[in-house]
Protein backbone atom coordinates (compact mmCIF):
# COMPACT_ATOMS: atom_id res chain seq x y z
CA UNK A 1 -122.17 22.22 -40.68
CA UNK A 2 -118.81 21.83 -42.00
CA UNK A 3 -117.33 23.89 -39.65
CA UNK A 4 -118.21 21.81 -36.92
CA UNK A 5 -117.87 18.60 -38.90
CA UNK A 6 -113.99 20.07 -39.28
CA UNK A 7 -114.05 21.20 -35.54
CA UNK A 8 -114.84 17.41 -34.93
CA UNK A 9 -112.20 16.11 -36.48
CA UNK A 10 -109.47 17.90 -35.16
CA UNK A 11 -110.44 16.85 -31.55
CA UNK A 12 -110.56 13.49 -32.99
CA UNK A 13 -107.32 13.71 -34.08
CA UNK A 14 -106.17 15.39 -31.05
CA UNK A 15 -107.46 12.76 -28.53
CA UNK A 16 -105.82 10.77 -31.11
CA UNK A 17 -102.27 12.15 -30.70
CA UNK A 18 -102.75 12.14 -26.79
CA UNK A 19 -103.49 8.70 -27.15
CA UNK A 20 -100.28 8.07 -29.19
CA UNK A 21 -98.09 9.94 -26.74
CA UNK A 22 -99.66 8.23 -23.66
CA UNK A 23 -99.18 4.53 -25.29
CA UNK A 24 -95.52 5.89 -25.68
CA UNK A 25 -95.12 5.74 -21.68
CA UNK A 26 -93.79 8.48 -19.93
CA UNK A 27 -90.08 10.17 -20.58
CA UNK A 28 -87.89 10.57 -17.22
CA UNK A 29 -84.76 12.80 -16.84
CA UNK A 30 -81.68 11.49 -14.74
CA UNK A 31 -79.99 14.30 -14.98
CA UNK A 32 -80.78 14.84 -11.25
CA UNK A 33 -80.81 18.34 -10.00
CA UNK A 34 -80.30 17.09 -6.13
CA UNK A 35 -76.76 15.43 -7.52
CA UNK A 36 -77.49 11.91 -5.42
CA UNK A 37 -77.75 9.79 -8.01
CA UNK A 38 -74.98 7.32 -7.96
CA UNK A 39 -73.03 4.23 -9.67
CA UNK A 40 -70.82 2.50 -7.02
CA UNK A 41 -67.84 0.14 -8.61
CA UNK A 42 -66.40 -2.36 -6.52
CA UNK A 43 -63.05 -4.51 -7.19
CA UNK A 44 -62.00 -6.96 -4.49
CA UNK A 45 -58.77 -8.82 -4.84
CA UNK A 46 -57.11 -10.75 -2.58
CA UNK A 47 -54.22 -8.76 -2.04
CA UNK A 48 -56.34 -5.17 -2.06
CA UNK A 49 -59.63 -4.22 -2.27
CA UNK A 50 -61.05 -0.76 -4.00
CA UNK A 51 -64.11 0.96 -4.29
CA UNK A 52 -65.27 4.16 -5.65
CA UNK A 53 -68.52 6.09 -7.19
CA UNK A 54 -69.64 8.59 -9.88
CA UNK A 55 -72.22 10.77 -10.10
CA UNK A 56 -71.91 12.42 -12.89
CA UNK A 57 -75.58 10.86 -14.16
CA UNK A 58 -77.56 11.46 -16.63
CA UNK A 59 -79.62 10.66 -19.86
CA UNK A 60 -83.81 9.74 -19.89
CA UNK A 61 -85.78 6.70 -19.36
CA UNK A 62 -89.18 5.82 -21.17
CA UNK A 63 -91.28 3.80 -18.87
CA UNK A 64 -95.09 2.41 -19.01
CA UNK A 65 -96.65 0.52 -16.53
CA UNK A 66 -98.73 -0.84 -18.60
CA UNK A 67 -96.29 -1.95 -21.18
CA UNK A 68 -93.00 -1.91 -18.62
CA UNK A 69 -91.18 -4.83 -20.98
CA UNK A 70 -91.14 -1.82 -23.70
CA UNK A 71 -89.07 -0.06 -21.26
CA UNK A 72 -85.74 1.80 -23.34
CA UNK A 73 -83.43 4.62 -22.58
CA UNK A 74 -80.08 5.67 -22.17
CA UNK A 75 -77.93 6.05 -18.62
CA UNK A 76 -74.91 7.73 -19.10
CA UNK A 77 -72.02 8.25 -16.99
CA UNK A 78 -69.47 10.98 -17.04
CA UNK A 79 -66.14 9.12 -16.30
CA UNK A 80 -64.18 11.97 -15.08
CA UNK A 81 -67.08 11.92 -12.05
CA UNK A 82 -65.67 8.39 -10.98
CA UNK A 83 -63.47 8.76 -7.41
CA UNK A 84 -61.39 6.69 -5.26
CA UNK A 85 -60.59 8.11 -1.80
CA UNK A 86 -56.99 8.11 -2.62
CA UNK A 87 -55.92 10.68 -4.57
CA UNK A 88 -53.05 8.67 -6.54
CA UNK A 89 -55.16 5.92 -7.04
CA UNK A 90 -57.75 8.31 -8.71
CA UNK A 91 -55.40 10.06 -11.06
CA UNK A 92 -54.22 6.26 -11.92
CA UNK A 93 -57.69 5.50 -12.77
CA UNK A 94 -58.72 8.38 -14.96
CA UNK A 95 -55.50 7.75 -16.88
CA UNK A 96 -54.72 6.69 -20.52
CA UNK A 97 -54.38 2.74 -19.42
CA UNK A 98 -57.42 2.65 -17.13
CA UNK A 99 -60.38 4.60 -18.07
CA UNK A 100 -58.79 7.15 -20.25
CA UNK A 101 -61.05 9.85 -19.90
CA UNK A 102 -59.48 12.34 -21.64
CA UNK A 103 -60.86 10.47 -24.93
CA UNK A 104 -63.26 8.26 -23.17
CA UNK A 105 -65.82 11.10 -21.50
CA UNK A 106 -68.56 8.68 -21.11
CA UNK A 107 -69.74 5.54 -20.36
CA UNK A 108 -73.08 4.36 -21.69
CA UNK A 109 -75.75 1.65 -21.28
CA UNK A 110 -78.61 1.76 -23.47
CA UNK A 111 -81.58 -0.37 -22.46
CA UNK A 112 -83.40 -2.20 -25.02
CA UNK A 113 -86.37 -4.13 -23.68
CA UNK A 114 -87.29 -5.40 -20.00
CA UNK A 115 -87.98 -9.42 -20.09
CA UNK A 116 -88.89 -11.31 -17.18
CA UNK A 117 -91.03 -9.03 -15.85
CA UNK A 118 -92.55 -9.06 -12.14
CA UNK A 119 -95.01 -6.86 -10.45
CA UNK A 120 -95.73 -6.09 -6.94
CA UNK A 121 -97.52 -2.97 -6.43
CA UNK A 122 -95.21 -0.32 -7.62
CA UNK A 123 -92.62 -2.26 -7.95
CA UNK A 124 -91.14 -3.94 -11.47
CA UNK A 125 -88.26 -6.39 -11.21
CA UNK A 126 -86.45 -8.17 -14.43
CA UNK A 127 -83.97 -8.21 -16.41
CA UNK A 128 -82.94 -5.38 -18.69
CA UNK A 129 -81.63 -6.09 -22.43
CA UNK A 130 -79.03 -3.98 -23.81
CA UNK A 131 -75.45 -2.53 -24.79
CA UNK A 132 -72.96 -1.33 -22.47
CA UNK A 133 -69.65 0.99 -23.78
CA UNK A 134 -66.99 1.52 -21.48
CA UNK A 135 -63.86 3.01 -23.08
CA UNK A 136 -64.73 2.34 -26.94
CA UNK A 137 -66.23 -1.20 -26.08
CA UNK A 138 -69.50 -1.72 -26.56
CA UNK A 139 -71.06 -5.32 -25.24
CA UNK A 140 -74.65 -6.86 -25.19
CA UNK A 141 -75.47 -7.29 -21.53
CA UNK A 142 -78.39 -8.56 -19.59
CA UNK A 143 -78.61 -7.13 -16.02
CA UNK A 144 -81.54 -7.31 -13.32
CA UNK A 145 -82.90 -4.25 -12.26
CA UNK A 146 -85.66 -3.07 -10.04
CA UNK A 147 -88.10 -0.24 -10.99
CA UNK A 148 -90.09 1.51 -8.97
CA UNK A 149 -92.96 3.89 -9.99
CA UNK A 150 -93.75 6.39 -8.33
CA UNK A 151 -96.66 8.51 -9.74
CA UNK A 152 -97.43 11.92 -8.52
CA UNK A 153 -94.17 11.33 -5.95
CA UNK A 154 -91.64 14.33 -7.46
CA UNK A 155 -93.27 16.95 -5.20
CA UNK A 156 -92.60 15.12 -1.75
CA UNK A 157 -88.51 14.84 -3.23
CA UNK A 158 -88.39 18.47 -4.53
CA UNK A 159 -90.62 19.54 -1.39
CA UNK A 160 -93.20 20.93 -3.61
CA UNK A 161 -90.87 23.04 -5.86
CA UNK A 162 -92.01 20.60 -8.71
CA UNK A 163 -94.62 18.03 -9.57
CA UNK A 164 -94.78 14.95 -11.81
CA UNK A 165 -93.65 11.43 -11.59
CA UNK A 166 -90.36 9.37 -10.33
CA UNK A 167 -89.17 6.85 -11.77
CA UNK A 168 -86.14 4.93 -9.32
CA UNK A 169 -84.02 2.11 -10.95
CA UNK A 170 -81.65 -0.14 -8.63
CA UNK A 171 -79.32 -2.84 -9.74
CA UNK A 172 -76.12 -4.75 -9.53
CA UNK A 173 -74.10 -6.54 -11.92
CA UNK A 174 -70.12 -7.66 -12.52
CA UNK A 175 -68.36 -7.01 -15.83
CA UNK A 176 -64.46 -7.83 -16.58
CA UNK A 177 -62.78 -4.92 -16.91
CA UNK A 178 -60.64 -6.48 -19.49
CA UNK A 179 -63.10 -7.28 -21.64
CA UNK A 180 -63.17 -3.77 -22.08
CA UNK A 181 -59.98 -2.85 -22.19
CA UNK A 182 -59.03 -1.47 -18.69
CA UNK A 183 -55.71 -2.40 -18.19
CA UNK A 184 -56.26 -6.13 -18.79
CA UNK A 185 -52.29 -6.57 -18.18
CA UNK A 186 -52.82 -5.77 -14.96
CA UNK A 187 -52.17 -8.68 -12.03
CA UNK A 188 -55.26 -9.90 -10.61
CA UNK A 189 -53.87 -10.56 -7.04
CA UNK A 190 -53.73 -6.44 -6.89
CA UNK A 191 -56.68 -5.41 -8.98
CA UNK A 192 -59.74 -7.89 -9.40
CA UNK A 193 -60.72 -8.45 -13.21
CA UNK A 194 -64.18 -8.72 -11.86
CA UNK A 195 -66.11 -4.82 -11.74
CA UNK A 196 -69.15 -5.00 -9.39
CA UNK A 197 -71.55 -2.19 -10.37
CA UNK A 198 -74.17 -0.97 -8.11
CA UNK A 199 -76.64 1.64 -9.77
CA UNK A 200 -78.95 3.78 -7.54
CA UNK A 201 -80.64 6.10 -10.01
CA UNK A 202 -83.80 8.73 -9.66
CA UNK A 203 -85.33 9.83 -12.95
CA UNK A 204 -88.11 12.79 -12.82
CA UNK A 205 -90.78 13.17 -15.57
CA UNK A 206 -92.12 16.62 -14.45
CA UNK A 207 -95.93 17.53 -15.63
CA UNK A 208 -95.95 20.77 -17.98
């Protein structure tokens, strides 16, 4: 009788853990294999305009339907991925007075919470809490985003090579480069202080 008293107990705690894990949401990996994912920068001046991307993405997501306002993770962005069409222009940009990347590999923005959610379907829109560090600087930011959730979706983008869930973030949002330190003595006729970012980001949460 104890024996199954004890045998019980342990799928009480078990269902118990799963319970735990589920109320946790669900992890998602931006890392993406396919190499699409993308953050598009934007600087428009009035005597020259210039625009580039990285893609260089990673770090994980963890999302909840349910609960999307508990919504954290980390996106990270490798900033010797970032290019300019011109090849001077690049090698400017990766340098010590613009992004540095030689000590500045990454840039970061850790999301906190999701407030002023909306929900149509699928689809979650709001605005994202959190910190953003770009070359050493870290600043509190709030920046609306659109989530869509895509359950049981990864199989139709990996054409059935692997199943799970997607998880696909959009947004755009300025920042000053020199409140971050990019060049700030630079003149603003040439090179806009205002950075328009443009994320277009996949995350996959595979099932085991």
């Amino acid at each position: 009788m104890k024996t199954v008293k004890s045998a019980w107990r342990s799928v009480g705690w078990a269902v118990l853990l799963a319970c735990s894990a589920a109320a946790e949401g669900t992890k998602f990996d931006f890392k993406d294999p396919k190499g699409v994912n993308t953050v598009s920068f934007s600087l428009d001046a009035p005597l020259e305009a210039i625009s580039g991307s990285a893609n260089g993405i990673s770090g994980e997501v963890v999302f909840d339907p349910t609960k999307p306002e508990a919504t954290k993770g980390k996106i990270i962005v490798a900033t010797a991925s970032m290019h300019v069409p011109n090849p001077t222009m690049k090698e400017h940009m990766h340098a010590k007075d613009w992004m540095d990347v030689a000590t500045h590999a990454d840039l970061t923005f850790e999301a906190e919470s999701l407030s002023d959610v909306q929900k149509s379907g699928d689809v979650f829109t709001g605005k994202v809490q959190g910190k953003m560090t770009l070359k050493g600087v870290t600043k509190e930011v709030s920046v609306p985003v659109k989530i869509t959730y895509l359950k049981d979706k990864l199989g139709a983008r990996t054409n059935g090579r692997m199943q799970g869930d997607l998880l696909v973030l959009r947004a755009q949002f300025t920042i000053k480069r020199g409140d971050y330190g990019i060049n700030p003595g630079a003149p603003t006729d040439k090179v806009s202080d205002e950075v328009e970012l443009t994320l277009s980001l996949a995350g996959s949460a595979p099932k085991r």
